[in-house]
Protein backbone atom coordinates (compact mmCIF):
# COMPACT_ATOMS: atom_id res chain seq x y z
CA UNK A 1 -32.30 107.23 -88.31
CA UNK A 2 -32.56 104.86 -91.33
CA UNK A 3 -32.28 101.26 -90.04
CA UNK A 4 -32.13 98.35 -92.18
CA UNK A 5 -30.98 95.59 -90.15
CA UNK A 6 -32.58 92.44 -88.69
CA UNK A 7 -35.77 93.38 -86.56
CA UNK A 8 -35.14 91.10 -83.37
CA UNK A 9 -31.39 93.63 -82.86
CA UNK A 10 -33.17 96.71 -83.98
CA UNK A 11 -32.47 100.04 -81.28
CA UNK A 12 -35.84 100.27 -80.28
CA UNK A 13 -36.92 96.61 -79.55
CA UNK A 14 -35.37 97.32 -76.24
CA UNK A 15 -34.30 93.60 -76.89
CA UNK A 16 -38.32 92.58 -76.22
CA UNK A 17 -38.20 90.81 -79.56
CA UNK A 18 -35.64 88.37 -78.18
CA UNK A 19 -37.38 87.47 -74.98
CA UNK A 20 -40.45 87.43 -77.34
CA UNK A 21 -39.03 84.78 -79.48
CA UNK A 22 -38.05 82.80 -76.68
CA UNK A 23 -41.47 82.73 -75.35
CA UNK A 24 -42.60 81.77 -78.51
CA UNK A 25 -39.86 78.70 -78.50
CA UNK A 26 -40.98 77.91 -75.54
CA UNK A 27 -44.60 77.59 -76.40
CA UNK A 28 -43.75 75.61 -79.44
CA UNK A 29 -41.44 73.14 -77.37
CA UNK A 30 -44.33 73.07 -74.87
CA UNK A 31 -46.82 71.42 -77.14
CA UNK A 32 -44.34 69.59 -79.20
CA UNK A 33 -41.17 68.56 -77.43
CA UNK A 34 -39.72 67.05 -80.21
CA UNK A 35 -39.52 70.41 -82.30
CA UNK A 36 -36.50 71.14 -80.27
CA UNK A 37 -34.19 69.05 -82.45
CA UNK A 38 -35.28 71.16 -85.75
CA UNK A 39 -36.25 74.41 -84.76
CA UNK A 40 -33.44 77.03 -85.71
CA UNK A 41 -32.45 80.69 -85.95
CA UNK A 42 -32.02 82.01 -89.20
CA UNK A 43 -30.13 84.71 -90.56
CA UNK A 44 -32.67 87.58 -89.92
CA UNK A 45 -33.49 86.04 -86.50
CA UNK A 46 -36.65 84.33 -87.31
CA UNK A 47 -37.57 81.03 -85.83
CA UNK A 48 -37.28 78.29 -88.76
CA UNK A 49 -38.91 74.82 -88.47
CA UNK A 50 -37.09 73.28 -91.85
CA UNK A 51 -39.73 70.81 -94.06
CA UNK A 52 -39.19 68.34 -96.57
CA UNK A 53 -38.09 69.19 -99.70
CA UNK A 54 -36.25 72.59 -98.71
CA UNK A 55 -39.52 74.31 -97.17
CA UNK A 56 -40.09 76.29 -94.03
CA UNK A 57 -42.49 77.40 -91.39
CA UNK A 58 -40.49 81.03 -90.15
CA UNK A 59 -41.86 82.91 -87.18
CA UNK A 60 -40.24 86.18 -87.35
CA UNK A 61 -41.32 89.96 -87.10
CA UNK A 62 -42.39 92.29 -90.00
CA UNK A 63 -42.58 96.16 -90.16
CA UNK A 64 -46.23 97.29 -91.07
CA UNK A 65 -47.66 100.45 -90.81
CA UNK A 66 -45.26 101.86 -89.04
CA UNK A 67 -45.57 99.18 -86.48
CA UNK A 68 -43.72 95.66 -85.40
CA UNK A 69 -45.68 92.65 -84.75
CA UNK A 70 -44.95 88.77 -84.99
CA UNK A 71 -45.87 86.83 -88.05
CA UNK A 72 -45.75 83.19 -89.60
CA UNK A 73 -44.81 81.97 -93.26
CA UNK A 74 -46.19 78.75 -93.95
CA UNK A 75 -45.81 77.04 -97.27
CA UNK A 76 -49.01 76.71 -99.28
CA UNK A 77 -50.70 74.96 -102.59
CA UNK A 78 -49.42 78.38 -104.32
CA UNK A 79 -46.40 79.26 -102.66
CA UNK A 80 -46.62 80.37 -98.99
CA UNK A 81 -49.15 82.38 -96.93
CA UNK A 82 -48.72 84.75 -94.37
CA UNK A 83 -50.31 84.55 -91.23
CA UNK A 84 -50.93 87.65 -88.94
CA UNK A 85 -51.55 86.27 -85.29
CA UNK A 86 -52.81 88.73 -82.54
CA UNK A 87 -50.66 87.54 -79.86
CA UNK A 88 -47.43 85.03 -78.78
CA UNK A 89 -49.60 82.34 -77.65
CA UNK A 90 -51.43 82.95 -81.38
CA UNK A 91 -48.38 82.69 -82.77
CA UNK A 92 -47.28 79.76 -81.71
CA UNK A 93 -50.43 78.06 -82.45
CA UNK A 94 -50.54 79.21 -85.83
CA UNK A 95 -47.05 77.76 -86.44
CA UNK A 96 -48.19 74.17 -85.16
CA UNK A 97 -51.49 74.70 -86.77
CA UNK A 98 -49.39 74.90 -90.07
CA UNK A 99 -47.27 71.97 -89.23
CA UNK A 100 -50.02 70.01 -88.47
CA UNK A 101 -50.99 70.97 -92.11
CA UNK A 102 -47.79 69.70 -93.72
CA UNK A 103 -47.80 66.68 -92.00
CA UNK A 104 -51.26 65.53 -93.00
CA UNK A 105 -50.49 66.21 -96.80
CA UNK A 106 -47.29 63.60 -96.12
């Protein structure tokens, strides 16, 4: 079967990714309560905390290797970088670590 859908609804997640992402909410909201007024759900699923000037930090999941894991774009001097965390708790760190970023550049 050729799927080409979002990740987070795909058959096979067994709907993991969506307790996943909550987890990874949660951790977020955890260490900064105040992320709960911006952080959204985009189109493919993702977790999106919106930036100034139309820029993003999205937690989401990406196919590699024939494996699904749990990734974060953050913006960067030449575009965006993306950042390959082990785990959730990983994840979610590397999502404030890049917000922490953003905001000291402001």
């Amino acid at each position: 079967m050729v799927y080409s859908g979002p990740t987070l609804t795909h058959p096979s997640s067994g709907g993991t990714a969506l307790h996943e992402r909550e987890v990874i909410r949660a951790l977020l909201l955890e260490q900064r309560p105040e992320l709960g007024r911006q952080l959204v759900v985009g189109p493919s699923g993702a977790l999106v905390i919106p930036l100034p000037a139309g820029r993003s930090i999205e937690i989401g999941r990406m196919r590699r290797r024939g494996s699904t894991h749990w990734v974060v774009v953050a913006p960067s001097a030449d575009g965006a970088v993306l950042l390959e965390p082990a785990n959730l708790g990983a994840v979610a760190r590397a999502a404030l670590g890049a917000l922490e970023e953003v905001e000291a550049q402001r």
